[in-house]
Every structure is written in C-alpha cells, then in structure tokens.
C-alpha atoms as a PDB file:
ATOM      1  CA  UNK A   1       2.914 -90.810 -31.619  1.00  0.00           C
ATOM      2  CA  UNK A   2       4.244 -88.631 -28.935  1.00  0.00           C
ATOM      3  CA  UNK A   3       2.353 -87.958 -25.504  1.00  0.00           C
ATOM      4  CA  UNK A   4       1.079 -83.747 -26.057  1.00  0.00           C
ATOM      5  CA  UNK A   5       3.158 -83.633 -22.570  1.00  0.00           C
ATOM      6  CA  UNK A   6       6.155 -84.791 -24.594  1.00  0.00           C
ATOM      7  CA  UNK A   7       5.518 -82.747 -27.263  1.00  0.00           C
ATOM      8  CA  UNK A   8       4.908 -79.521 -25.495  1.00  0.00           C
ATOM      9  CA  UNK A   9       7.494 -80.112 -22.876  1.00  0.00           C
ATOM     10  CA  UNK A  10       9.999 -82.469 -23.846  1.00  0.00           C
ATOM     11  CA  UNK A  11      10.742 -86.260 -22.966  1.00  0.00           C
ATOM     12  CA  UNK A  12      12.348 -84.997 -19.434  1.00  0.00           C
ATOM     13  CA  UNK A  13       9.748 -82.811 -17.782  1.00  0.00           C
ATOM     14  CA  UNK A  14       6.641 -85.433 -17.789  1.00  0.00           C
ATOM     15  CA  UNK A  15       6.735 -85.811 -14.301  1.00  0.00           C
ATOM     16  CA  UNK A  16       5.978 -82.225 -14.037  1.00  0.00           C
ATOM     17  CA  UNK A  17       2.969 -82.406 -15.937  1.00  0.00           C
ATOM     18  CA  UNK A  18       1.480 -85.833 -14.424  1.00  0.00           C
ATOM     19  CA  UNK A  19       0.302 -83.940 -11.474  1.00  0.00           C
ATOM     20  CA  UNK A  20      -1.573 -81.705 -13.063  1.00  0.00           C
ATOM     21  CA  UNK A  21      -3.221 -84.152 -15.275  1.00  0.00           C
ATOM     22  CA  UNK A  22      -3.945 -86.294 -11.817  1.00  0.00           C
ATOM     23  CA  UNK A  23      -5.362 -83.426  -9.986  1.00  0.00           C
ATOM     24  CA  UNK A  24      -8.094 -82.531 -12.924  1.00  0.00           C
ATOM     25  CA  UNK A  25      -9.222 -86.237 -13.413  1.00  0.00           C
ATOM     26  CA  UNK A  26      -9.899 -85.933  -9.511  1.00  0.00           C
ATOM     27  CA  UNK A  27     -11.291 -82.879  -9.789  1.00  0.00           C
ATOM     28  CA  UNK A  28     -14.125 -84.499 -12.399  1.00  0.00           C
ATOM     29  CA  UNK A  29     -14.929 -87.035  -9.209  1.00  0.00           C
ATOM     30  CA  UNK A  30     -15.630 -84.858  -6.658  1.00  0.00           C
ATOM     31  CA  UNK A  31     -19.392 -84.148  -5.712  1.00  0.00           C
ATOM     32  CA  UNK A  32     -20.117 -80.500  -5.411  1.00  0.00           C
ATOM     33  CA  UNK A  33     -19.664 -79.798  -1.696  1.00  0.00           C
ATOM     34  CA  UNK A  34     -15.928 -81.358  -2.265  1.00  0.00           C
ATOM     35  CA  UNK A  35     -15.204 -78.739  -4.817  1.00  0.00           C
ATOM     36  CA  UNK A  36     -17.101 -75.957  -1.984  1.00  0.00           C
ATOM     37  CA  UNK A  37     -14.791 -77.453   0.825  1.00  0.00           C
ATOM     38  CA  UNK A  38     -11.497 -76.912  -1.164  1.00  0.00           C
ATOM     39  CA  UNK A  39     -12.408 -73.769  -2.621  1.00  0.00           C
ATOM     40  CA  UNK A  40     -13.066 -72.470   0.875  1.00  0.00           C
ATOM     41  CA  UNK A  41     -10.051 -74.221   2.235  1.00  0.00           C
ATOM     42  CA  UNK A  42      -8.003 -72.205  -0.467  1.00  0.00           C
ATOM     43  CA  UNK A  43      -9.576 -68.767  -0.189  1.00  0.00           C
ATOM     44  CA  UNK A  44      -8.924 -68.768   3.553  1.00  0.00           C
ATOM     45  CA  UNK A  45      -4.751 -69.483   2.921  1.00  0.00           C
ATOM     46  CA  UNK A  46      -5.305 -66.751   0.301  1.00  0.00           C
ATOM     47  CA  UNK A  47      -6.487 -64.536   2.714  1.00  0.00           C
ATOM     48  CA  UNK A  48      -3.642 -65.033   5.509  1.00  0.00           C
ATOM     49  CA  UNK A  49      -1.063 -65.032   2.447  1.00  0.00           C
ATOM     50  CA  UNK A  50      -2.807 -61.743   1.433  1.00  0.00           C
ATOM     51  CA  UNK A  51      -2.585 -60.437   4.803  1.00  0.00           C
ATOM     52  CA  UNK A  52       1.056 -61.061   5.349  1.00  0.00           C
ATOM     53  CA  UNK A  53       2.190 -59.115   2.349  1.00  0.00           C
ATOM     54  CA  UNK A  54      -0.046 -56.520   3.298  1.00  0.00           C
ATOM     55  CA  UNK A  55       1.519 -56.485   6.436  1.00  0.00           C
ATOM     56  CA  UNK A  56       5.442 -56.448   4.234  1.00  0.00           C
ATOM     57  CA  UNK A  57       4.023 -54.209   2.172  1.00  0.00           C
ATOM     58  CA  UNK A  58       3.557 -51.477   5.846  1.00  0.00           C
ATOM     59  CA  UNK A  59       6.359 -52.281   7.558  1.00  0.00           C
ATOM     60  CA  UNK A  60       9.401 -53.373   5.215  1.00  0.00           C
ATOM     61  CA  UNK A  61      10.735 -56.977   4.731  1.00  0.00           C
ATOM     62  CA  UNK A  62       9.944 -59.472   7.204  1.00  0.00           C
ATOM     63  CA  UNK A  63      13.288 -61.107   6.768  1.00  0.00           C
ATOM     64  CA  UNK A  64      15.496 -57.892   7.261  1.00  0.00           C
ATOM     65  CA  UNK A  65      13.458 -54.916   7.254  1.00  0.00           C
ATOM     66  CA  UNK A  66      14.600 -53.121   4.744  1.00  0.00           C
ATOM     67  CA  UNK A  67      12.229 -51.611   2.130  1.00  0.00           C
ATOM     68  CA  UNK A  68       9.854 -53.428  -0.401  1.00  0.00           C
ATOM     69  CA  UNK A  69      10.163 -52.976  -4.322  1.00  0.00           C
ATOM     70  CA  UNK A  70       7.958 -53.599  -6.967  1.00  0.00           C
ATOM     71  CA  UNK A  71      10.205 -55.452 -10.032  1.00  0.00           C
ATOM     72  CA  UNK A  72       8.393 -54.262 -12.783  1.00  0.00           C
ATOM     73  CA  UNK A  73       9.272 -57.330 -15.127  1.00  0.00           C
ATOM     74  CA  UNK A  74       6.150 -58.992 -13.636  1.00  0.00           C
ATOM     75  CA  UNK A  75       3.159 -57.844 -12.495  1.00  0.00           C
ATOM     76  CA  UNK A  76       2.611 -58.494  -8.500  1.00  0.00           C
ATOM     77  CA  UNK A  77       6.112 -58.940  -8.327  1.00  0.00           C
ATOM     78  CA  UNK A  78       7.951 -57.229  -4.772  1.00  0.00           C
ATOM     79  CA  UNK A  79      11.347 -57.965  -3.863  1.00  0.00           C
ATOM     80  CA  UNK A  80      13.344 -57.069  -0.734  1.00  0.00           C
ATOM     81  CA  UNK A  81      15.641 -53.966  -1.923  1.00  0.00           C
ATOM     82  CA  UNK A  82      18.303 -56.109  -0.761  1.00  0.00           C
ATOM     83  CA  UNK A  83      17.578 -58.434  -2.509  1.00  0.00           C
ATOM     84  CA  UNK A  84      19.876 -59.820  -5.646  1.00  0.00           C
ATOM     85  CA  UNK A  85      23.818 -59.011  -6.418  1.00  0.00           C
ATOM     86  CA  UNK A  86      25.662 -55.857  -4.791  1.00  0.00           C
ATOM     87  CA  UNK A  87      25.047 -53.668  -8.103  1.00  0.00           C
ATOM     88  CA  UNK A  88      21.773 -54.276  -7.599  1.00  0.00           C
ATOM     89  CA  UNK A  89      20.697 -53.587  -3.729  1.00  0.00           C
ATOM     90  CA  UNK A  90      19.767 -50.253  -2.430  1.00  0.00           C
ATOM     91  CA  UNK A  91      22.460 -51.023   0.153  1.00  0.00           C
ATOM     92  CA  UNK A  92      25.977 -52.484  -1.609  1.00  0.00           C
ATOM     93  CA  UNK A  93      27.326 -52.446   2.787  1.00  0.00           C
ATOM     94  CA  UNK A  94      24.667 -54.970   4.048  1.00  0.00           C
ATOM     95  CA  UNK A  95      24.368 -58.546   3.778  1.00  0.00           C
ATOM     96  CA  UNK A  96      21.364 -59.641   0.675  1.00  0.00           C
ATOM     97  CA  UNK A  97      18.502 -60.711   1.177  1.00  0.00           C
ATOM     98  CA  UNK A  98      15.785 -63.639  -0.736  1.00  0.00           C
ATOM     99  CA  UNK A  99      12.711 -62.570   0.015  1.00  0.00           C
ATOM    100  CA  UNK A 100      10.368 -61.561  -2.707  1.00  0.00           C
ATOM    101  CA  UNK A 101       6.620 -62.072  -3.032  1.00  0.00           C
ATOM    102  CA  UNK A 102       3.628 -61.701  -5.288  1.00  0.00           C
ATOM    103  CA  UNK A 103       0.755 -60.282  -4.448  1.00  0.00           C
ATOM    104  CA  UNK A 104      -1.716 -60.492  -8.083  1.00  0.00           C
END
C-alpha cells in the first residue's frame, strides 16, 4: 500500500513532505514553555518582516525604488512594478526587477 505522501504527492516529492511530518512529531514532545519560546521567537521575525514591507509599502521597492503593486492573483501578493517581462513593467526602458513580497 502506498505511503498517503506518495499518494498525494507522487513517488518524487517525499522528501518534501518528511519535514513536515518530522517537525509535528517534535512538536508533540515539547513541554509547554518550548511551544511559548518558539511561538515568541516567530512572532518577533513576523514583526520585523511586517515592518519591512511596511516600510516598501511607504517608500517604493527596496531593491530599485520604483513603485509597489498589488498582483491581484493572490491575496497579500506585491510585486516591484518592474518586476516580470518588458510587456509587463510600468517601465519597458529600465532594467527588471525580483522583488515581490506578501504581506497576509
């Protein structure tokens, strides 16, 4: 009988699902103020991520400083308006541009 890894994600992607499987057997062993340690850990790195795309949001990209779009094919989704192939950017004359972030 097939693994429900292999059978939800085919034979090549179980590596991809091990870790998650790892992480929630952990999860089950640690003692309360583990979990409260983590959680906190996680909410601060939230916090500073929040802050810096807050900050992208203001002031344009961080990478070029052009202007910040919301791609509507996802929610939370911003992209650089530079960002993808020359039909695409709000600016066909300069260079393109990665950066793209999500903020829900």
């Amino acid at each position: 009988m097939p693994l429900l890894s292999q059978m939800l994600f085919g034979v090549g992607d179980i590596l991809l699902v091990r870790p998650v499987l790892f992480w929630s057997k952990q999860m089950a062993r640690m003692t309360k103020a583990e979990k409260v340690r983590i959680a906190t850990e996680n909410a601060a790195k939230r916090a500073i991520r929040c802050e810096e795309v807050r900050q992208a949001l203001e002031h344009g990209c961080p990478c070029c400083r052009a202007k910040i779009k919301r791609n509507l094919s996802l929610t939370g989704w911003w992209q650089c308006s530079q960002f993808g192939a020359v039909g695409f950017r709000a600016d066909a004359t300069k260079p393109s541009c990665s950066w793209q972030t999500f903020t829900e």
